[in-house]
Protein backbone atom coordinates (compact mmCIF):
# COMPACT_ATOMS: atom_id res chain seq x y z
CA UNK A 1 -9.59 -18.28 -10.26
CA UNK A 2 -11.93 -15.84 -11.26
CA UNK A 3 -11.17 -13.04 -13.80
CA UNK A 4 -11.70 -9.67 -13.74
CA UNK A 5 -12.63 -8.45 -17.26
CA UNK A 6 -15.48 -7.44 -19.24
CA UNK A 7 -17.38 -3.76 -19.39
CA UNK A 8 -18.71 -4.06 -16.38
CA UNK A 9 -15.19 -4.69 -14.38
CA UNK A 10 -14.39 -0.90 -15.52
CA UNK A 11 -13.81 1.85 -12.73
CA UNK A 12 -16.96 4.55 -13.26
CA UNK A 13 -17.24 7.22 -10.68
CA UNK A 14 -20.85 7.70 -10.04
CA UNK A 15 -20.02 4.09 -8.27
CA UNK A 16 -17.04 4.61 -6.96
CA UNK A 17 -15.78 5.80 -3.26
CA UNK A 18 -11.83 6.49 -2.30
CA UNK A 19 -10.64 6.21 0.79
CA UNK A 20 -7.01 7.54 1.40
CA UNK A 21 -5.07 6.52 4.25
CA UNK A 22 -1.75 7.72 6.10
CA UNK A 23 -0.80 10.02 4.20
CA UNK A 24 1.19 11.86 6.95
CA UNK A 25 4.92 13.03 7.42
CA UNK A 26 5.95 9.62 10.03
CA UNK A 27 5.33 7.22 6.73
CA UNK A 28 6.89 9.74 4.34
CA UNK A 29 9.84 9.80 6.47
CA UNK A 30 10.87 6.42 6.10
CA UNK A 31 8.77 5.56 2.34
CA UNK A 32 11.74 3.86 0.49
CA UNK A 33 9.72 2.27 -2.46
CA UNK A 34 9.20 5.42 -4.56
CA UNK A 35 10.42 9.34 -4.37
CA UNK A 36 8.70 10.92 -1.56
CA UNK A 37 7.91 14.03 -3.30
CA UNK A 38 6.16 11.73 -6.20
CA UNK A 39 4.03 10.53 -3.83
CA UNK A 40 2.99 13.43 -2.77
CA UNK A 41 2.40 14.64 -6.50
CA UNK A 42 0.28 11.45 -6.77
CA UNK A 43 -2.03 11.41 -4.04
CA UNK A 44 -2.60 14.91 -4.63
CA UNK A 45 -3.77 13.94 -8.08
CA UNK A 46 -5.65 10.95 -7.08
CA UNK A 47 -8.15 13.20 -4.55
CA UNK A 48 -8.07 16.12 -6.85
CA UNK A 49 -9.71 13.08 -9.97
CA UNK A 50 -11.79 12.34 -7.28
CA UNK A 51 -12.98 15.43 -6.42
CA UNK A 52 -13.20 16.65 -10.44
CA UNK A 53 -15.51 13.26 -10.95
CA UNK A 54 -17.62 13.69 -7.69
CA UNK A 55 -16.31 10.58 -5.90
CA UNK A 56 -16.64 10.61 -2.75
CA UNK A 57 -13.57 10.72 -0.78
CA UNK A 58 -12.53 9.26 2.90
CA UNK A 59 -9.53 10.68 4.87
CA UNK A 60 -8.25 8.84 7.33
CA UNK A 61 -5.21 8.87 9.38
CA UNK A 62 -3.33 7.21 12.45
CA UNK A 63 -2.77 8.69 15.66
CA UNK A 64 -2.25 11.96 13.94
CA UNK A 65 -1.10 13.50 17.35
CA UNK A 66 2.24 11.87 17.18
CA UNK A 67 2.22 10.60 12.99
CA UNK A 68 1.29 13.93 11.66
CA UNK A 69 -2.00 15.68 10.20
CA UNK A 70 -2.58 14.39 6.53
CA UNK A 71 -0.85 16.02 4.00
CA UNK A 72 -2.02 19.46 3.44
CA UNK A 73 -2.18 18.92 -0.31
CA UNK A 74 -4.46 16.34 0.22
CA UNK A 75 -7.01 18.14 2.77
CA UNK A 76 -6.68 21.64 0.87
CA UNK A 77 -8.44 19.58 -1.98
CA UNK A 78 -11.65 18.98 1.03
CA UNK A 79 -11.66 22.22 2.99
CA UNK A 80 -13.44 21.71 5.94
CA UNK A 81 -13.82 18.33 5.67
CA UNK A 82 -12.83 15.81 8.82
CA UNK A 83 -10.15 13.60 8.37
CA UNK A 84 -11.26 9.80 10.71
CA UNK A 85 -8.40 9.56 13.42
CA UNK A 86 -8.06 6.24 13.88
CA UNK A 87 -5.54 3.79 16.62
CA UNK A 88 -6.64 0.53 14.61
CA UNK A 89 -3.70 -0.07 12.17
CA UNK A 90 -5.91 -1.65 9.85
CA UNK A 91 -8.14 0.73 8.85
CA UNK A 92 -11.04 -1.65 7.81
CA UNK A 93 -11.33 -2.68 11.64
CA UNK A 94 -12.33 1.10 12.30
CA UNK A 95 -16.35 1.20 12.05
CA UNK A 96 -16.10 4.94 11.35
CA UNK A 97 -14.48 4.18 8.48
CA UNK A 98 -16.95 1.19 7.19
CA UNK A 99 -19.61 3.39 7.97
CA UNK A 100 -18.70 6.10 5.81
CA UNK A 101 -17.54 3.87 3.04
CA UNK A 102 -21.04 2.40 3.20
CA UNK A 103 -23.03 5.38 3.76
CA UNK A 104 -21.87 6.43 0.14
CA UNK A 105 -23.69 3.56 -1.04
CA UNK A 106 -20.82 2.79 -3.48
CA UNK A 107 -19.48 -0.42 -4.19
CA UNK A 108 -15.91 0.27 -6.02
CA UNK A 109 -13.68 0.90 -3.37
CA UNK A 110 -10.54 2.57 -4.40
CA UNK A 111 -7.72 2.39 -2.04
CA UNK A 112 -4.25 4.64 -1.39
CA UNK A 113 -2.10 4.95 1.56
CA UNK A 114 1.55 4.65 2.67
CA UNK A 115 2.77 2.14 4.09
CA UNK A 116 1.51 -1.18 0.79
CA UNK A 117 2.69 -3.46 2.53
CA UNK A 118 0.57 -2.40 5.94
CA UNK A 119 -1.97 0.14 6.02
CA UNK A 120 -3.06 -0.98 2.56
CA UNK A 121 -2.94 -4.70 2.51
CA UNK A 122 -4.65 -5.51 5.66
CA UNK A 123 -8.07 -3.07 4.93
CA UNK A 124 -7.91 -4.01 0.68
CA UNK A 125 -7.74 -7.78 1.89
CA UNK A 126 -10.17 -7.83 4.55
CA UNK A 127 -12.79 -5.82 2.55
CA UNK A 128 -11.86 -8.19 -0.72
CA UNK A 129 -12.89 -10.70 2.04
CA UNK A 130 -15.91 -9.32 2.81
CA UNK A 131 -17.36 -8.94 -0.89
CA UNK A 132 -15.90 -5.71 -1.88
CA UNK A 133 -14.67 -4.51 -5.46
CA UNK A 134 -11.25 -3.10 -4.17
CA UNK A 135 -8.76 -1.50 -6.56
CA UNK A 136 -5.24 -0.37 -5.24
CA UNK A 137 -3.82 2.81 -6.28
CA UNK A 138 0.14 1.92 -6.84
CA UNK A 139 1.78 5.12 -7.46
CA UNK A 140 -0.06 7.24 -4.64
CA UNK A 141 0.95 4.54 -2.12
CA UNK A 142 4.53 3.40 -0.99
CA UNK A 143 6.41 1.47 1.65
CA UNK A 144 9.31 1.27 3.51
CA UNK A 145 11.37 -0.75 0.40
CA UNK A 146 10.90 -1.40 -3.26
CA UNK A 147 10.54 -5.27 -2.38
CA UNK A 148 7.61 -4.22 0.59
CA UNK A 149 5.51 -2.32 -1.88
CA UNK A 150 6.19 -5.18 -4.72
CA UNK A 151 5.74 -7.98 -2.11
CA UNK A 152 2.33 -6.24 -0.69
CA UNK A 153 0.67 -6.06 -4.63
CA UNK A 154 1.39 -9.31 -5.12
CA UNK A 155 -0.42 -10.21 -2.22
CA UNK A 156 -3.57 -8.21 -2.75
CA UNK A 157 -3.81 -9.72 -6.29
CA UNK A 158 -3.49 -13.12 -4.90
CA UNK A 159 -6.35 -11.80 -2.84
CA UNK A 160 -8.71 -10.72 -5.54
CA UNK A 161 -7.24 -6.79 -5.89
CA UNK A 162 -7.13 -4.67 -9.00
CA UNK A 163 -3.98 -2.47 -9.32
CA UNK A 164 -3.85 0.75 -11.20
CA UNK A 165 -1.75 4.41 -11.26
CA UNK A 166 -3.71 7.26 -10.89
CA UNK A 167 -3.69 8.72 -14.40
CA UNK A 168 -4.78 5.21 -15.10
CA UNK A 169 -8.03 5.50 -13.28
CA UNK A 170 -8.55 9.20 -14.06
CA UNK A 171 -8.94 8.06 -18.02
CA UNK A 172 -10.99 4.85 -16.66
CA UNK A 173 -13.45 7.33 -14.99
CA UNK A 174 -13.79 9.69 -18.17
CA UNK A 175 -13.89 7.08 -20.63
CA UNK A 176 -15.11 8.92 -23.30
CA UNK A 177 -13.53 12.49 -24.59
CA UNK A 178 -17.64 13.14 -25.77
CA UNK A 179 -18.18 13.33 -22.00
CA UNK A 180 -17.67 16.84 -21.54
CA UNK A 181 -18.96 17.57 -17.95
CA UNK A 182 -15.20 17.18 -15.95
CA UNK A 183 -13.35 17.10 -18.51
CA UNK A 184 -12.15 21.31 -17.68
CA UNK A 185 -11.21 19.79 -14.02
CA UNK A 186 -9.54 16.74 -15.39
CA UNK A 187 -7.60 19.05 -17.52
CA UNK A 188 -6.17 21.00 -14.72
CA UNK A 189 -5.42 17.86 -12.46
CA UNK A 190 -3.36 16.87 -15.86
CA UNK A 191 -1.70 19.71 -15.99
CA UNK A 192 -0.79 20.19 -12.75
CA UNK A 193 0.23 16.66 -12.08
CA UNK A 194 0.63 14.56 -14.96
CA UNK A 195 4.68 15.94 -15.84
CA UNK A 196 5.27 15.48 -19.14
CA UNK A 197 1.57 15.07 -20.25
CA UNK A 198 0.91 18.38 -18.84
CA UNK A 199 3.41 20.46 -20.83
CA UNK A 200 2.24 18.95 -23.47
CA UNK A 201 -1.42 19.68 -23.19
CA UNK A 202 0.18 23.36 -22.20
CA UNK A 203 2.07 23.19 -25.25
CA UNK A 204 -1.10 22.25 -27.24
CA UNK A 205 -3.00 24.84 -26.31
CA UNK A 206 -0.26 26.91 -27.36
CA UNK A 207 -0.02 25.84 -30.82
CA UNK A 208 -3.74 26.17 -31.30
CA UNK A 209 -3.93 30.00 -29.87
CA UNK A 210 -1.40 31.13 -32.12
CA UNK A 211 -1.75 32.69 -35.15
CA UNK A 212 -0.78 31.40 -38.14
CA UNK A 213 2.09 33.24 -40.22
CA UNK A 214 1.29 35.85 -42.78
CA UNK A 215 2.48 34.36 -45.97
């Protein structure tokens, strides 16, 4: 078994690319594994990191005419940008997809979709397959039970995945606080998304805007 540690393992965002798939209402309806509406909260998080850390971002979806468009707080993050309508169920057998993925020249693909334990497993393990540095996005993904989504990361780590939350790989792509270039977007992505992280930052800058007491 080979390990994935070291410096070099880290997630950095001028080489990484995100695809998100399926977001759309037919999943949501039946997504059983986590709270629908914290899904929602997540994946809009995850492409709104993205977006703050130039990554570039894939949208995909699956027969959208009868699934659903994407989630409009996903595409509101990409105005105008076209989401890949795809019938293959596993997404890495779609060559628009590959070929967009590739065009980006990036080589750490980051992966979220609903359902784990289908439209997530089959591209992550196939790509794995196929030489790829894939990391699985856990909380802006879901399936159909708890034991799906739990059954589906175990196999993509048996494959050779890497598994993180969102907030997870938001501090992986900052890494350092003296990196000051998205760190006003990151900011609002926390405070919009991140619950009780968010107050608090509110609450922070509370505390240091007011005055203190005359004695």
């Amino acid at each position: 078994m080979s390990f994935r540690n070291g410096l070099a393992s880290l997630l950095r965002p001028e080489d990484s690319v995100l695809v998100l798939i399926d977001h759309q209402p037919y999943q949501l309806a039946n997504l059983n594994s986590h709270d629908p509406q914290t899904v929602v909260n997540n994946s809009t998080a995850l492409a709104k990191s993205a977006k703050a850390f130039g990554v570039p971002t894939i949208l995909t979806s699956v027969v959208a005419d009868r699934g659903g468009r994407l989630f409009p707080q996903i595409t509101d993050v990409f105005p105008g940008q076209p989401v890949i309508d795809r019938t293959f169920i596993n997404t890495w057998e779609d060559p628009k997809v590959v070929e967009a993925v590739k065009a980006t020249g990036r080589k750490q693909l980051v992966i979220a979709g609903l359902w784990t334990e289908i439209c997530v497993a089959m591209p992550v393990i196939q790509a794995l397959g196929e030489g790829w540095d894939v990391t699985v996005i856990t909380d802006a993904s879901g399936a159909v039970s708890v034991e799906a989504h739990e059954v589906a990361i175990q196999r993509m780590i048996a494959a050779g995945a890497n598994m993180m939350t969102w907030l997870a790989l938001a501090a992986e792509w900052q890494r350092d606080w003296a990196r000051d270039e998205h760190i006003a977007e990151l900011n609002e992505v926390i405070k919009q998304h991140a619950g009780g992280s968010g107050i608090a930052y509110l609450w922070e800058q509370q505390l240091l805007n007011t005055p203190v007491p005359a004695a």
